[in-house]
Protein backbone atom coordinates (compact mmCIF):
# COMPACT_ATOMS: atom_id res chain seq x y z
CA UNK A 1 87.39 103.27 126.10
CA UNK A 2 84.42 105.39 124.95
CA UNK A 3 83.76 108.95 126.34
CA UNK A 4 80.30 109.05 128.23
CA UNK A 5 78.80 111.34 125.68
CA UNK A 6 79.73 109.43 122.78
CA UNK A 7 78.60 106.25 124.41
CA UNK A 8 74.69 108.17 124.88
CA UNK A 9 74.75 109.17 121.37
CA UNK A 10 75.93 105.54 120.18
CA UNK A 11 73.53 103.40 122.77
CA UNK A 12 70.63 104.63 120.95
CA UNK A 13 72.27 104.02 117.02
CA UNK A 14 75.39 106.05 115.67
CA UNK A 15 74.44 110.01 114.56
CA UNK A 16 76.18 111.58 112.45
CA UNK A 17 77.49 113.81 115.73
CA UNK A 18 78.96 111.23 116.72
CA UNK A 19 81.03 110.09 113.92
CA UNK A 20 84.57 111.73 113.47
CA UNK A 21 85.60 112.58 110.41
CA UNK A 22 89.75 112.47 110.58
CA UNK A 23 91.10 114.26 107.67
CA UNK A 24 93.78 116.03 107.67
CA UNK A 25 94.78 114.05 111.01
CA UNK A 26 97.55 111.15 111.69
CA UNK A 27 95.77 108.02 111.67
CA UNK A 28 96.33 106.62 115.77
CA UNK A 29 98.88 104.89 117.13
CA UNK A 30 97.56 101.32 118.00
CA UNK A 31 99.02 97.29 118.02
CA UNK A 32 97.12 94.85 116.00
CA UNK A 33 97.37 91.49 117.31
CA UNK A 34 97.71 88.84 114.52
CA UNK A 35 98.34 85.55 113.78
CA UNK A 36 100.27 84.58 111.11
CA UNK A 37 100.22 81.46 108.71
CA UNK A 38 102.44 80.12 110.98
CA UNK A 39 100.36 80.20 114.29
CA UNK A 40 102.81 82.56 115.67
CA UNK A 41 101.41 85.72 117.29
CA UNK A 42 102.93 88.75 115.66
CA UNK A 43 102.20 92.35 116.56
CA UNK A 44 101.57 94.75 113.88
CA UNK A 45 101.53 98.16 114.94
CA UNK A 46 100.00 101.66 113.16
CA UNK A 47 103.61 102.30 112.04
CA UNK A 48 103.95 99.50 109.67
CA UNK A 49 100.62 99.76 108.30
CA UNK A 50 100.95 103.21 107.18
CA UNK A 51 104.32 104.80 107.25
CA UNK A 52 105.51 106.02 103.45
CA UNK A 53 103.00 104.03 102.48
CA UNK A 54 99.72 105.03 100.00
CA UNK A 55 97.12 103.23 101.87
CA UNK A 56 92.84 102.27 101.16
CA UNK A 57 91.51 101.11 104.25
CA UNK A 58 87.87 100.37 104.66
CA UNK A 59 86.21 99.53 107.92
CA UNK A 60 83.09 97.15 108.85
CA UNK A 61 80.87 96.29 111.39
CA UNK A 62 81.94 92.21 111.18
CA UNK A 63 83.19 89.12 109.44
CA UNK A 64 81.49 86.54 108.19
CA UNK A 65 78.17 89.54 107.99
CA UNK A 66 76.28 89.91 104.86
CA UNK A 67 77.02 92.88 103.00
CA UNK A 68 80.52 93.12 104.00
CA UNK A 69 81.03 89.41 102.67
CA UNK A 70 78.55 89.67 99.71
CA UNK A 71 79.59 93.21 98.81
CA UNK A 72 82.06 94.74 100.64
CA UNK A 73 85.20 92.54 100.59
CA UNK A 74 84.74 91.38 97.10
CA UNK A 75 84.72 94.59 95.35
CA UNK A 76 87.71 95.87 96.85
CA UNK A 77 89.43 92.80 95.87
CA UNK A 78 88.27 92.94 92.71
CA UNK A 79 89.74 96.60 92.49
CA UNK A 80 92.67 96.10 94.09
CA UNK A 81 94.68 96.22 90.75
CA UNK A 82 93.35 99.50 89.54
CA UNK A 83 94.20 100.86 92.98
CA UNK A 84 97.86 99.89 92.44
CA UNK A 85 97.81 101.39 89.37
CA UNK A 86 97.17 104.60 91.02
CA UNK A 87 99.82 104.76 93.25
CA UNK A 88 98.44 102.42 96.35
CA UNK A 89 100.70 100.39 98.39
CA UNK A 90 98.32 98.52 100.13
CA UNK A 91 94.00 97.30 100.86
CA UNK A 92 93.53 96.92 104.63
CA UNK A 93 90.45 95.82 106.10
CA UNK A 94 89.73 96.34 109.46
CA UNK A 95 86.95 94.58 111.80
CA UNK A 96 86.24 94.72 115.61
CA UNK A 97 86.86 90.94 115.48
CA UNK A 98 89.85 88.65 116.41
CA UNK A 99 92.96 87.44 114.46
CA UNK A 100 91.64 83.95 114.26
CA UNK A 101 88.30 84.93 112.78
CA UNK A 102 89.67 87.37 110.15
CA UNK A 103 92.36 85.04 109.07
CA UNK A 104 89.52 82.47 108.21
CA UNK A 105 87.11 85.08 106.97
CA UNK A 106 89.92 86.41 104.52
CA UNK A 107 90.42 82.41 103.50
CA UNK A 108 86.65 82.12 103.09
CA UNK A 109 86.93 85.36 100.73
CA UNK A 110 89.99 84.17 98.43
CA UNK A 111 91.03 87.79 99.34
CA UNK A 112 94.70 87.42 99.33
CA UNK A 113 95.49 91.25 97.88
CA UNK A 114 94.14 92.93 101.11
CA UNK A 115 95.60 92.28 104.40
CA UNK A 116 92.81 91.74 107.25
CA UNK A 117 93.73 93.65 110.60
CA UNK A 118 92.07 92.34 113.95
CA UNK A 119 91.04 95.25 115.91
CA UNK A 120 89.76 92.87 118.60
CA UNK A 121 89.74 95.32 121.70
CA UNK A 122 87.98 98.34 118.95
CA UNK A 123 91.22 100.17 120.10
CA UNK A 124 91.48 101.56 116.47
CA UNK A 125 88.20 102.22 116.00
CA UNK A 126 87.23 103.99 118.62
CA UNK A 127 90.57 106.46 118.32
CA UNK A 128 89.21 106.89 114.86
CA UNK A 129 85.85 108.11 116.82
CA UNK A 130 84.05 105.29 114.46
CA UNK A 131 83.57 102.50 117.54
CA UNK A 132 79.48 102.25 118.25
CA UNK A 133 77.27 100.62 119.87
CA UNK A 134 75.55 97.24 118.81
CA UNK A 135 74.58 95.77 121.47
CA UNK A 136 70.78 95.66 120.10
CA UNK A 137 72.28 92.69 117.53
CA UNK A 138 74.16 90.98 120.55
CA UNK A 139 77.68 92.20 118.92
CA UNK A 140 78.71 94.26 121.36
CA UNK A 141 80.98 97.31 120.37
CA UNK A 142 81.72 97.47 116.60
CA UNK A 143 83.09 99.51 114.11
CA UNK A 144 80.76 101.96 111.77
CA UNK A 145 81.15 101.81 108.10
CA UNK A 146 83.88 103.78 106.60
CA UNK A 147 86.45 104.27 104.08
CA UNK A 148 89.47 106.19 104.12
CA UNK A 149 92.87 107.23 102.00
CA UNK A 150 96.05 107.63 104.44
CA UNK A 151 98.83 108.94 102.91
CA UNK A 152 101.90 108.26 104.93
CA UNK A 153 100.00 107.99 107.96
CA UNK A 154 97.96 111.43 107.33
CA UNK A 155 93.96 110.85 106.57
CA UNK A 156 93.84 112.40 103.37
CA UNK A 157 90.16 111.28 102.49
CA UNK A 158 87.29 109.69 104.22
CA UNK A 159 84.17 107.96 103.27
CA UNK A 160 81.83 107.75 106.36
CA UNK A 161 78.37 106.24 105.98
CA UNK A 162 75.31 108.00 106.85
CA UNK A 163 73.18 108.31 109.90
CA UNK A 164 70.64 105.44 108.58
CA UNK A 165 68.80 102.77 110.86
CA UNK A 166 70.42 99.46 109.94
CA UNK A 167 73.14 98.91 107.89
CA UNK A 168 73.93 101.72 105.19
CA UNK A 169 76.16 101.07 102.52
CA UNK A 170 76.07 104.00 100.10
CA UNK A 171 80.04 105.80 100.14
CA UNK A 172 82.19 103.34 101.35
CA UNK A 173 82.55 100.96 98.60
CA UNK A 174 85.01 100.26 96.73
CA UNK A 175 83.98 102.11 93.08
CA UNK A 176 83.04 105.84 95.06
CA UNK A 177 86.97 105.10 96.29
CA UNK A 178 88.83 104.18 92.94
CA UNK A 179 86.49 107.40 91.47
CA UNK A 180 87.77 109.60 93.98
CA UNK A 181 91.45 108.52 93.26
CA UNK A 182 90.74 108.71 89.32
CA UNK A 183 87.72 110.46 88.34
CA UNK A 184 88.33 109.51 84.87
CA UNK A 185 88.69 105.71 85.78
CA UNK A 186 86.83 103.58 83.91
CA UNK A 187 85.30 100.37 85.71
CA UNK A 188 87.23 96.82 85.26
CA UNK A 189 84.87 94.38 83.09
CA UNK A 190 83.09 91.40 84.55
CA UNK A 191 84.73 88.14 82.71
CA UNK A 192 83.39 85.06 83.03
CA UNK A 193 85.36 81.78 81.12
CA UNK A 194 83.85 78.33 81.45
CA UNK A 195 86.31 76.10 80.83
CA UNK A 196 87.40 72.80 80.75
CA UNK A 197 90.89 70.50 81.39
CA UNK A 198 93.15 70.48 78.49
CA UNK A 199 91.09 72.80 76.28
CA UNK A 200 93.79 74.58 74.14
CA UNK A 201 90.92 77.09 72.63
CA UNK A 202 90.49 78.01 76.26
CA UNK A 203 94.40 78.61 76.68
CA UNK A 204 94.09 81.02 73.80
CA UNK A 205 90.72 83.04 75.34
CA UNK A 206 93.03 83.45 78.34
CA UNK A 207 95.99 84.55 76.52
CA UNK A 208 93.73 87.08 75.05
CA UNK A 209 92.26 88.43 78.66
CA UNK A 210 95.93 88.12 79.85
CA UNK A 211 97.21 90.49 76.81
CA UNK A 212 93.95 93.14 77.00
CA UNK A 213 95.07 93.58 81.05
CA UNK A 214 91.59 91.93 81.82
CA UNK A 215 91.14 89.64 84.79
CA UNK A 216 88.42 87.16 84.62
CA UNK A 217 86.94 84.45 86.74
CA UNK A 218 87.19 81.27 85.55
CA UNK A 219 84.46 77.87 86.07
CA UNK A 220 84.65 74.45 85.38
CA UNK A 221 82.36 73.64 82.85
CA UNK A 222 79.82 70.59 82.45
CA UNK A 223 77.78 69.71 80.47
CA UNK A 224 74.16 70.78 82.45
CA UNK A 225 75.77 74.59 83.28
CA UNK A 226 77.05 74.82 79.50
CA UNK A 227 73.40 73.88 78.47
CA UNK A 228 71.93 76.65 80.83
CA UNK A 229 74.30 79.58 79.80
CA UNK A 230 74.68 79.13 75.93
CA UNK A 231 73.53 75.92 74.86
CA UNK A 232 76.75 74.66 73.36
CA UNK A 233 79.20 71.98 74.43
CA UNK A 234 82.16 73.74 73.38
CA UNK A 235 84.56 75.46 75.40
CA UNK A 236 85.44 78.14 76.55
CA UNK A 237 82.37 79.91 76.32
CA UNK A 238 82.95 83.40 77.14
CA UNK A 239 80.52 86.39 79.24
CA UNK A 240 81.46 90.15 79.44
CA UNK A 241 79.65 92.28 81.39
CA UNK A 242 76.18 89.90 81.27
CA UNK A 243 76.99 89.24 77.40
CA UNK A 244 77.70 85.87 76.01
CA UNK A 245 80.39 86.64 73.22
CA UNK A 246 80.96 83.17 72.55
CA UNK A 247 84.38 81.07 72.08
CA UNK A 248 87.88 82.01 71.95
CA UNK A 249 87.75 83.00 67.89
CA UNK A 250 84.68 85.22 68.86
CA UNK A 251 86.52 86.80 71.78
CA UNK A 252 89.05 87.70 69.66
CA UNK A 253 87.39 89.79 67.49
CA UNK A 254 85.11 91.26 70.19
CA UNK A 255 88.77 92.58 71.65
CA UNK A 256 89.64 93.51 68.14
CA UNK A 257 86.84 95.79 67.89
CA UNK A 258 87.71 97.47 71.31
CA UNK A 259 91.21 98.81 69.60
């Protein structure tokens, strides 16, 4: 699967020799094996992934690991909307791992805007010339770090990581992507509603978000974690970007302000 050389290089840790970078080149013809939420087996192939399609795809070492869960995953979904504002068909993740564990690692993320691809055999990855060697964790062959932009099946920008012991995660991420699509983009805010059941002031804060294009993540409130973040008992209480703004009425003139 892996020439001898590369397999020296890679035995020892991934150099930056030893990583291909693809641009410019059709993205391989492989067959993902999948599962779908059926149980049925269904194979997705290269073709269907990336033909007259605008495609991010960003490639980690494993599921269920802790920067790609913490970090990695989240962000692009998170993004995902200001990606499709720029012309992107489609977030694929891909993993040396197999359908059944990135079906339930894409469950465990609530990551339903990016479509998980099993590369279980590294088939992909190591046509990509991104496959190395980590067998010094006990995982075997995995994939390295990397980002790319296909455009109709054509590698039209890549994000590799670089040669670092460890785990580097400096230029695959999410934000360096969106930035290289749009270097005027400006970065989605971080909303945060506490709310509670049949709160019609909360309705209104998210009619507001709704209207301003924001998205926002939304917690049940109680009474001990609306004591620790404002110390009031109403609802919704409202955070932007680390700042407590306060209730619907406030929110509404915070937005107000913005124009």
């Amino acid at each position: 699967m892996v020439s001898k050389l590369c397999w020296l290089y890679r035995a020892s840790g991934p150099t930056v020799s030893a990583m291909k970078n693809s641009e410019g080149q059709r993205v391989p013809e492989v067959t993902f094996k999948t599962r779908t939420a059926e149980g049925q087996w269904k194979d997705v192939t290269t073709s269907e992934v990336f033909a007259k399609k605008k495609v991010v795809v960003f490639s980690l070492p494993g599921a269920f690991t802790p920067t790609c869960s913490s970090s990695h995953v989240p962000r692009y979904q998170e993004l995902v909307p200001e990606f499709t504002k720029r012309g992107v068909d489609a977030v694929v993740c891909v993993s040396v791992n197999d359908t059944f564990v990135m079906n339930e690692w894409a469950k465990s993320q609530h990551a339903d805007d990016i479509t998980f691809l099993p590369d279980g055999n590294g088939e992909f990855s190591d046509k990509m010339g991104m496959l190395v060697d980590k067998r010094n964790l006990g995982f075997g062959q995995r994939s390295w770090r990397y980002s790319m932009l296909v455009d109709d099946g054509v590698v039209t920008k890549m994000f590799i990581e670089p040669e670092k012991e460890g785990d580097p995660f400096e230029v695959s991420d999410a934000d360096t992507m969106l930035k290289f699509l749009d270097p005027k983009a400006e970065q989605p805010h971080d909303v945060l509603l506490f709310t509670k059941p049949g709160c019609s002031f909360c309705t209104k804060a998210k009619e507001l978000l709704h209207k301003k294009g924001w998205s926002y993540e939304e917690v049940s409130a109680t009474p001990r974690n609306l004591r620790a973040v404002s110390s009031k008992a109403s609802t919704p209480q409202v955070f932007v970007d680390g700042h407590y703004i306060g209730g619907a009425q406030e929110l509404e003139g915070y937005l107000a302000k913005l124009g």
